[in-house]
Protein backbone atom coordinates (compact mmCIF):
# COMPACT_ATOMS: atom_id res chain seq x y z
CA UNK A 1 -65.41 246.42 -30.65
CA UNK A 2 -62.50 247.97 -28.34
CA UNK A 3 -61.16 244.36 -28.40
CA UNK A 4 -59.97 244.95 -31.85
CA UNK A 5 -57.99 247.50 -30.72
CA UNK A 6 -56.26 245.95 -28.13
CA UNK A 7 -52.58 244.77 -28.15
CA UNK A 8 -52.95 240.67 -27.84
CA UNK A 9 -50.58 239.06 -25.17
CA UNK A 10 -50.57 234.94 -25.13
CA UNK A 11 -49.54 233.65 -21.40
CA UNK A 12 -47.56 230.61 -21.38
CA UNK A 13 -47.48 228.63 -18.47
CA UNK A 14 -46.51 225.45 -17.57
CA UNK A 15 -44.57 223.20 -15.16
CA UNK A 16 -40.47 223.33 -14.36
CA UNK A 17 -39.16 221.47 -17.72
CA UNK A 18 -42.34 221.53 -19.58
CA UNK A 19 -40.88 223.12 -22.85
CA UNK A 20 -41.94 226.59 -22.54
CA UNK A 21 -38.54 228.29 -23.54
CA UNK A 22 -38.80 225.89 -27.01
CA UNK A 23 -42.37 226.78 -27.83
CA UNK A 24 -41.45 230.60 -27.47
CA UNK A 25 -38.24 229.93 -29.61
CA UNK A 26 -39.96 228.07 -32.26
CA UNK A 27 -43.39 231.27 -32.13
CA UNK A 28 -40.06 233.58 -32.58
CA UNK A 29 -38.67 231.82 -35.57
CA UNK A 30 -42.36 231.25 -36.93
CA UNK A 31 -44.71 234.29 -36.05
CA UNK A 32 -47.32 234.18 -38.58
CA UNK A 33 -46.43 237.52 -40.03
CA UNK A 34 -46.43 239.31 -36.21
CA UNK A 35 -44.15 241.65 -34.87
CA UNK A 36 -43.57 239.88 -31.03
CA UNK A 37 -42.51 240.82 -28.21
CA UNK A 38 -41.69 238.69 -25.10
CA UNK A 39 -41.77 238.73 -21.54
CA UNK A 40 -39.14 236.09 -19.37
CA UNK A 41 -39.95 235.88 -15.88
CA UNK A 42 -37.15 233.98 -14.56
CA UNK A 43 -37.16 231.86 -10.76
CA UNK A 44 -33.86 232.88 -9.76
CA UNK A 45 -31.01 235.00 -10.42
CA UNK A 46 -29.79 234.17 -13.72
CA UNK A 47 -31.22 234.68 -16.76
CA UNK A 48 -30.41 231.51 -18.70
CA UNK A 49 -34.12 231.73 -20.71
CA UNK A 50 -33.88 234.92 -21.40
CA UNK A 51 -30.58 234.19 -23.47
CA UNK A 52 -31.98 231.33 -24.98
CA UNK A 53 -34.77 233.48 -26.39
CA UNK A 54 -32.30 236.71 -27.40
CA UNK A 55 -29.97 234.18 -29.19
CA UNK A 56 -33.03 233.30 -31.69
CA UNK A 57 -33.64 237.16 -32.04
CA UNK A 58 -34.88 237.73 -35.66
CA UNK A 59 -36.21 241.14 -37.45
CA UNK A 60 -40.01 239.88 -36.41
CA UNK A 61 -38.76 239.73 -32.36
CA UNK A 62 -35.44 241.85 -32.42
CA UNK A 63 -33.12 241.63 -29.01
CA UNK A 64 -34.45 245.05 -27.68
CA UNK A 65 -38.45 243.23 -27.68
CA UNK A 66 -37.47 240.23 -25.45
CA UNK A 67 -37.74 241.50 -21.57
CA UNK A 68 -36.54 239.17 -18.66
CA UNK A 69 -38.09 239.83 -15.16
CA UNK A 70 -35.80 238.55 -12.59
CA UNK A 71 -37.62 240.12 -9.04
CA UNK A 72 -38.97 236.58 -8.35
CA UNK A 73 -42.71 235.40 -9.12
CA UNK A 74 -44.06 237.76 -12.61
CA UNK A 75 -47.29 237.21 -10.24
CA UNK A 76 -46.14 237.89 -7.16
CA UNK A 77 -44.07 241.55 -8.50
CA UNK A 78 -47.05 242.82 -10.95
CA UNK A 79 -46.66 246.31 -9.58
CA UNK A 80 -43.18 246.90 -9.46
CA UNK A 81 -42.33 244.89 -12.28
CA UNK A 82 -45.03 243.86 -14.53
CA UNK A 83 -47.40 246.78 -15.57
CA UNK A 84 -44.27 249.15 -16.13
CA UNK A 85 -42.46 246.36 -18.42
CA UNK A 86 -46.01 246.10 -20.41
CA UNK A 87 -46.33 249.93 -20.52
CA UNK A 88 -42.86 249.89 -22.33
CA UNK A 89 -43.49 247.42 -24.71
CA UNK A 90 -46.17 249.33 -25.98
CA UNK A 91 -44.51 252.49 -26.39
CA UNK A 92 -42.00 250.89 -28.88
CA UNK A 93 -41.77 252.00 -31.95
CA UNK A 94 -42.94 249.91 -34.24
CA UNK A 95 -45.52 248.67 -31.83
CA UNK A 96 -45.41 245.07 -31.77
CA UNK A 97 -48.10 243.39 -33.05
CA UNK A 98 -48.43 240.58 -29.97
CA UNK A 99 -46.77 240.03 -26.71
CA UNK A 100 -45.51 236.35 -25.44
CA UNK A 101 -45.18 235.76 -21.71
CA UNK A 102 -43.56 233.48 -20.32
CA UNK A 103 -43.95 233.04 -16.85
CA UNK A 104 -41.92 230.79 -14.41
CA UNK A 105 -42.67 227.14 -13.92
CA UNK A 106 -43.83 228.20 -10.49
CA UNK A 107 -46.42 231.16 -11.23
CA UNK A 108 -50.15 230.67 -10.59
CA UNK A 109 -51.55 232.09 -14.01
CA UNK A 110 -54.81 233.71 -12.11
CA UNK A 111 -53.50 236.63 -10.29
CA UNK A 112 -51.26 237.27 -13.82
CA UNK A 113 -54.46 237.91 -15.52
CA UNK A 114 -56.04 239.82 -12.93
CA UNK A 115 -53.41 242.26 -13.61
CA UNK A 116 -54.81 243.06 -16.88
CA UNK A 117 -57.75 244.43 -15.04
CA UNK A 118 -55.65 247.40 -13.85
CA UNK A 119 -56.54 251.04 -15.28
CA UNK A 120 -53.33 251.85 -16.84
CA UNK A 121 -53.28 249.24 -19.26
CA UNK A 122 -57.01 247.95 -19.09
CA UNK A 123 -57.76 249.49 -22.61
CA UNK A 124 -55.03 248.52 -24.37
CA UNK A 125 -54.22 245.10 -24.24
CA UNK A 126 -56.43 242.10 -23.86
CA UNK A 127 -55.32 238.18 -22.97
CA UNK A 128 -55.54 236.48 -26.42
CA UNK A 129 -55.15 232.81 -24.77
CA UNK A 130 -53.25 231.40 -21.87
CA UNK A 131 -51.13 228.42 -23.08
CA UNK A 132 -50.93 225.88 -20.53
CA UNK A 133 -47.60 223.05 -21.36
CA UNK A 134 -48.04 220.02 -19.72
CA UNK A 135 -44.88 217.25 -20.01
CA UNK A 136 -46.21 214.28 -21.19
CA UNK A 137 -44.40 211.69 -19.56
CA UNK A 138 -44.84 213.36 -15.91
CA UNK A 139 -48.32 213.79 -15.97
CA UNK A 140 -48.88 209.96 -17.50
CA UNK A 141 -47.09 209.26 -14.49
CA UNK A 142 -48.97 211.32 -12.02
CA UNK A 143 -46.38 213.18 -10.49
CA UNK A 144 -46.21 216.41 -12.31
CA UNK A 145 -42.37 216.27 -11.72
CA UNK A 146 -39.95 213.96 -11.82
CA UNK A 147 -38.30 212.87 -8.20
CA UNK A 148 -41.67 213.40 -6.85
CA UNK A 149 -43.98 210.67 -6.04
CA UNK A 150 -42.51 209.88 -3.14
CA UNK A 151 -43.02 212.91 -1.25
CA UNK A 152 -46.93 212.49 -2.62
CA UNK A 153 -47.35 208.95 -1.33
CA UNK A 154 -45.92 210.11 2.15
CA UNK A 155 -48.62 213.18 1.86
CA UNK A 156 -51.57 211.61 0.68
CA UNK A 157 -51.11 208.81 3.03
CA UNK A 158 -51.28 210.96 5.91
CA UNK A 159 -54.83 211.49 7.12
CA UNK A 160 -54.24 214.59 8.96
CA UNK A 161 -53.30 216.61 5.52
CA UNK A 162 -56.58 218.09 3.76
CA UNK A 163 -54.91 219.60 0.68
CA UNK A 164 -53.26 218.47 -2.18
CA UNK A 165 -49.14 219.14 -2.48
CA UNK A 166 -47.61 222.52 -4.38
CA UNK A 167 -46.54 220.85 -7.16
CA UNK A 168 -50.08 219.42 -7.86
CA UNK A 169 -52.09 222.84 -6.64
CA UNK A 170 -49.56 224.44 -9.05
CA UNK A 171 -50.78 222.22 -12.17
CA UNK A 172 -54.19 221.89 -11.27
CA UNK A 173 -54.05 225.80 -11.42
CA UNK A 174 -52.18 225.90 -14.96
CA UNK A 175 -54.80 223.54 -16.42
CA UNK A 176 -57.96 225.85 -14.99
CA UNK A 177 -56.28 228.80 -16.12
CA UNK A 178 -56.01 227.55 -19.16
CA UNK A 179 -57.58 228.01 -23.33
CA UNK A 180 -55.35 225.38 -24.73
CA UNK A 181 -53.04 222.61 -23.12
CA UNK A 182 -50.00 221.53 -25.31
CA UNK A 183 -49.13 217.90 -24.44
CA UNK A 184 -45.04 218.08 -24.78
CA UNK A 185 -42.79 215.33 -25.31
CA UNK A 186 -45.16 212.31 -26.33
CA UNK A 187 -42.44 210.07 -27.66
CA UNK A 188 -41.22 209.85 -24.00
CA UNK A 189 -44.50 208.61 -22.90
CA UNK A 190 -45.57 206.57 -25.47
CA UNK A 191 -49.54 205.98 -26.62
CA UNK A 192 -50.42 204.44 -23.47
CA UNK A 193 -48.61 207.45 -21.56
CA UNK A 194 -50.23 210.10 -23.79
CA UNK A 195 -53.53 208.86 -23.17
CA UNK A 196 -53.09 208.51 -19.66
CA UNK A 197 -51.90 211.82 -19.52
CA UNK A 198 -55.11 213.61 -21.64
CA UNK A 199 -57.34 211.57 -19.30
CA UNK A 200 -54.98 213.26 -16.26
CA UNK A 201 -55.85 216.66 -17.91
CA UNK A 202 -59.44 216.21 -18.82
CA UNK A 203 -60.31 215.23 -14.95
CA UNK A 204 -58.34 218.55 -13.72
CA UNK A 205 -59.92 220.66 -16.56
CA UNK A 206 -63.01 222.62 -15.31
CA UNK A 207 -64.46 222.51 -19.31
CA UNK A 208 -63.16 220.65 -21.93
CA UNK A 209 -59.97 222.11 -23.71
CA UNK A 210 -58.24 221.21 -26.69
CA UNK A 211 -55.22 218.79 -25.86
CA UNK A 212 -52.54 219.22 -28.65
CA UNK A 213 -49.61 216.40 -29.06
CA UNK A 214 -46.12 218.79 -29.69
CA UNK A 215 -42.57 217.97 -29.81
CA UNK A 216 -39.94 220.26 -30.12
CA UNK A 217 -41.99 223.29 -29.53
CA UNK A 218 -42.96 223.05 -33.07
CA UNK A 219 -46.57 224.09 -33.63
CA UNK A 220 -48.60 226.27 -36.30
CA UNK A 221 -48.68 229.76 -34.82
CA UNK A 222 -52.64 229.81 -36.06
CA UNK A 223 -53.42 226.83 -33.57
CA UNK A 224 -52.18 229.44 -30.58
CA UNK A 225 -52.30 232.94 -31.58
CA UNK A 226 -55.28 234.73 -32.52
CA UNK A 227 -57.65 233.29 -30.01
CA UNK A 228 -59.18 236.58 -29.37
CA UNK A 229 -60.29 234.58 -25.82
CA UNK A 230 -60.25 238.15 -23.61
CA UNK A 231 -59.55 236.16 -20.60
CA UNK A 232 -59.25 239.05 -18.55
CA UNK A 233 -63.28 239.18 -18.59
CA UNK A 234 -63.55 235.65 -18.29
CA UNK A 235 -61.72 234.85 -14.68
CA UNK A 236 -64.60 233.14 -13.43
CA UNK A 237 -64.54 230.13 -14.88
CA UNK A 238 -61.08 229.67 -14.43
CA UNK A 239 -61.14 228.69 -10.77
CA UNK A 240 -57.84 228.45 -8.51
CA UNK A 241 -57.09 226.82 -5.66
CA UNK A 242 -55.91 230.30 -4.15
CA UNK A 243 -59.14 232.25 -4.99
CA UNK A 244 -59.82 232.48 -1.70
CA UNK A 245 -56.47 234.00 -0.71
CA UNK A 246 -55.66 237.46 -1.67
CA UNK A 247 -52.35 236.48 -2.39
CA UNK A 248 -49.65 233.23 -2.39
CA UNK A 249 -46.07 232.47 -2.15
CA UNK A 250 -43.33 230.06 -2.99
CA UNK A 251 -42.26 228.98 0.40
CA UNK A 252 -43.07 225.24 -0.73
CA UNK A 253 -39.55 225.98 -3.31
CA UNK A 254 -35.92 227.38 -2.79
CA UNK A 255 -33.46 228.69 -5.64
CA UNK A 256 -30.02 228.36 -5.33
CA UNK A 257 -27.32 229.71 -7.93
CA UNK A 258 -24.10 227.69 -7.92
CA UNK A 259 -21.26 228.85 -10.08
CA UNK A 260 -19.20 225.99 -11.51
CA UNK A 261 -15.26 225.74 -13.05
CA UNK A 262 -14.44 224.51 -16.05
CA UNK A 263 -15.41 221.04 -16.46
CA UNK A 264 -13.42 218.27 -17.84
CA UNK A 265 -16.20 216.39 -19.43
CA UNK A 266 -19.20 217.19 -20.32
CA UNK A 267 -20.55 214.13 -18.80
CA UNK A 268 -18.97 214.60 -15.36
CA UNK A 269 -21.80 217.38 -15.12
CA UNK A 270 -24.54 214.82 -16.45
CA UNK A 271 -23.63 212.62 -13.75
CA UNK A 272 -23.16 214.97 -10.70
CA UNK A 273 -27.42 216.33 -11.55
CA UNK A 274 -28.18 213.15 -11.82
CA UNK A 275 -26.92 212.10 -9.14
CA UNK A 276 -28.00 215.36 -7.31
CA UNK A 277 -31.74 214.70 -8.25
CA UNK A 278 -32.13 211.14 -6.67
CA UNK A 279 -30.26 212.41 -3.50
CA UNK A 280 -31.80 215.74 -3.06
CA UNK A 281 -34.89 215.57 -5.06
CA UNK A 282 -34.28 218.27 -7.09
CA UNK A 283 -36.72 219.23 -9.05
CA UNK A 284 -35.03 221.52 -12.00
CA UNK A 285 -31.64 222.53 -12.63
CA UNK A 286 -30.78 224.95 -15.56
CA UNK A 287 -27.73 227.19 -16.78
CA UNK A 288 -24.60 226.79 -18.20
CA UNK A 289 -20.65 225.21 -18.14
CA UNK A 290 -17.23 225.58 -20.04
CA UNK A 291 -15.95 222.21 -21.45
CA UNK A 292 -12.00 221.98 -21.59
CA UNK A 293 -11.26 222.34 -25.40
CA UNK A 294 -14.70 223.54 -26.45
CA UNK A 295 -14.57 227.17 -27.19
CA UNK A 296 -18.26 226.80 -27.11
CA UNK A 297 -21.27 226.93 -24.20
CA UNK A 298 -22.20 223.98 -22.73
CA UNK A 299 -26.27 224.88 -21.96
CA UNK A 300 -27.66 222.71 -19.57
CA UNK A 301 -31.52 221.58 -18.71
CA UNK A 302 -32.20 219.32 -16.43
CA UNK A 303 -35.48 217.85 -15.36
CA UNK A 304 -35.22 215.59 -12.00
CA UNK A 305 -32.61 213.11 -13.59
CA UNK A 306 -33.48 213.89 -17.01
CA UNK A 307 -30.35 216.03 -18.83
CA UNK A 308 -30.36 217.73 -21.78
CA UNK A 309 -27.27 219.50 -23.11
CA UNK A 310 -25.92 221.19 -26.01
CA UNK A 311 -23.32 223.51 -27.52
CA UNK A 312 -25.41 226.99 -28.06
CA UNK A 313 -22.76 229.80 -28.47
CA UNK A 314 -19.42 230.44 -28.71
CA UNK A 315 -18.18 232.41 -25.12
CA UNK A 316 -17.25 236.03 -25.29
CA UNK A 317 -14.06 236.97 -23.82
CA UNK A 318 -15.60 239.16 -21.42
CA UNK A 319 -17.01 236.04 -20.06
CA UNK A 320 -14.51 234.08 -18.42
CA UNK A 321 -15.66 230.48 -19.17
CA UNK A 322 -16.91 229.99 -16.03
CA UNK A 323 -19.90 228.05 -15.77
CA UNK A 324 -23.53 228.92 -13.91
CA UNK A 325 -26.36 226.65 -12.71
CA UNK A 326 -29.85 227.35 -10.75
CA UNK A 327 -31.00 225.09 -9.26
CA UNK A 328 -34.83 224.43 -7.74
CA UNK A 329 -36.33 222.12 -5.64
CA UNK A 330 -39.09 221.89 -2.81
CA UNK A 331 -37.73 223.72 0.36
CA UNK A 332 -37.64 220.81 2.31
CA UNK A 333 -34.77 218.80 0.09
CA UNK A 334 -32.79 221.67 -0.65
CA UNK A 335 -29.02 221.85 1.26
CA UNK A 336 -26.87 224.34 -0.68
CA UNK A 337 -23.53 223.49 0.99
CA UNK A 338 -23.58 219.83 -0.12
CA UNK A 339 -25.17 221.23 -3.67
CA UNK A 340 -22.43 223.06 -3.81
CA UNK A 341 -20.00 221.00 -3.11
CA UNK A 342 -21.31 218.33 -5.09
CA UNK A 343 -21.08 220.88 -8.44
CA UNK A 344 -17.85 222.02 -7.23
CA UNK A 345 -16.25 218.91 -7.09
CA UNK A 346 -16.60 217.95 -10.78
CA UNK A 347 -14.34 221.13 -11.52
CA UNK A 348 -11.70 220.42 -9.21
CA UNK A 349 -10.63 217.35 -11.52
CA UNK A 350 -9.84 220.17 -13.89
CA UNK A 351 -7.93 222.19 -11.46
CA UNK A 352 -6.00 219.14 -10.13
């Protein structure tokens, strides 16, 4: 019965460009009648979600409920950064009525929900569901990621390696972890893809889960919320690769944050990432630019070679129309001087 007590929180996990910022926008916009409250944990320095999310503020999610956590890994910092940001959220007044997290594309979702095991907060708040995103396309594919099937084939053809790469551990993990798996983008995979990709799923999946088709983010709030799952008590069948370990890192990945001049073109920027993400295998690149003659943002999301871009927001003049990018990939491919340069460059055709 203390269950019904209990302040519901819905993890969200999925991989780098999965769609996990637009399914939290959309829940915002469409709560079901709930007072939220969200959690960002940001891989890097900037906090390019977190504005996403605070720009689709409404009465139901105000500014002041959406939290970013920028220390690194959400399950690597629980301690320092978690529990206290929880504790806060539930001292608001009003009390909201359900917490979103969204963790970064790189968190294992295991050690999160051990963290609702601790004393302080034990009573209080229960997992309602973790939300596992999966990008259609990628998985249909096999890779997880775009740019990345190369550096599998080289792995998996090497006898001498007896695990599985990051990115796949990483995924594997999401799936275990999860209650429901939301298959995102399907019209860039096709039927043949999407079924390829549920049967990917399925034979990752230690008991069968719903697979839901979305695009855009948009679901019904009742298909996600209101699971009343308690997964807190339920961590043993959600196995991990890393339930042997006592605790992981991110070595396998690198962040960089490159700050970029005012672009001529819009395009110019398309190019240089995709350009950047056959020649460095980059694996996610994310932020904003200024466009000459747009007094509006240029947001940027970038998946391997696939770009996405969009005006958002007009810039503030405290601002300086200056443009920001993180960018991710696997430790390995990652060479900030020539990233740099490379971003650089495209501004310089401003300057000259």
């Amino acid at each position: 019965m203390s269950n019904l007590v209990k302040l519901p929180v819905t993890i969200v996990t999925g991989f780098l460009g999965s769609g996990k910022t637009t399914l939290i926008s959309h829940l915002m916009r469409n709560p079901g009648g709930r007072r939220l409250a969200v959690i960002v944990n940001e891989f890097g320095d900037v906090g390019v979600d977190g504005e996403i999310l605070k720009s689709c503020a409404i009465p139901d999610c105000p500014a002041e409920n959406i939290v970013e956590l920028a220390n690194g890994c959400i399950c690597c910092t629980v301690a320092d950064d978690f529990i206290p940001t929880i504790q806060a959220l539930m001292a608001l007044d009003p009390r909201p009525d359900h917490i979103l997290i969204e963790t970064s594309g790189l968190a294992l979702p295991k050690p999160l929900l051990k963290a609702f095991d601790w004393q302080d907060i034990r009573s209080r708040i229960t997992v309602d569901g973790v939300i596992a995103l999966a990008d259609a396309e990628a998985v249909a594919a096999g890779r997880f990621a775009p740019n990345v099937a190369a550096v599998d084939a080289q792995r998996l053809a090497d006898d001498s390696l007896d695990h599985d790469t990051p990115l796949s551990e990483v995924f594997e993990d999401q799936i275990a972890c999860a209650d429901i798996v939301l298959l995102t983008k399907p019209d860039l995979a096709g039927p043949e893809g999407v079924a390829r990709a549920k049967a990917e799923i399925a034979a990752h999946a230690p008991r069968a889960l719903p697979v839901i088709e979305v695009a855009e983010g948009a679901v019904d709030p009742r298909v996600i919320l209101g699971l009343g799952a308690a997964a807190e008590d339920d961590l043993d069948a959600r196995p991990s690769h890393h339930d042997a370990a006592h605790d992981h890192d991110h070595e396998d990945f690198e962040t960089i944050v490159v700050d970029i001049p005012e672009l001529e073109d819009a395009q110019d920027l398309v190019r240089a990432i995709e350009g950047l993400a056959m020649s460095h295998n980059i694996l996610r690149i994310k932020g904003y630019a200024a466009v000459r003659g747009k007094p509006a943002r240029l947001l940027v999301q970038a998946v391997g070679a696939r770009v996405r871009h969009q005006y958002d927001r007009m810039w503030t003049p405290s601002e300086g129309r200056r443009g920001r990018l993180v960018v991710i990939a696997e430790h390995d491919d990652i060479r900030p001087v020539e990233i740099h340069a490379a971003l650089n460059r495209i501004g310089a055709k401003v300057a000259g």
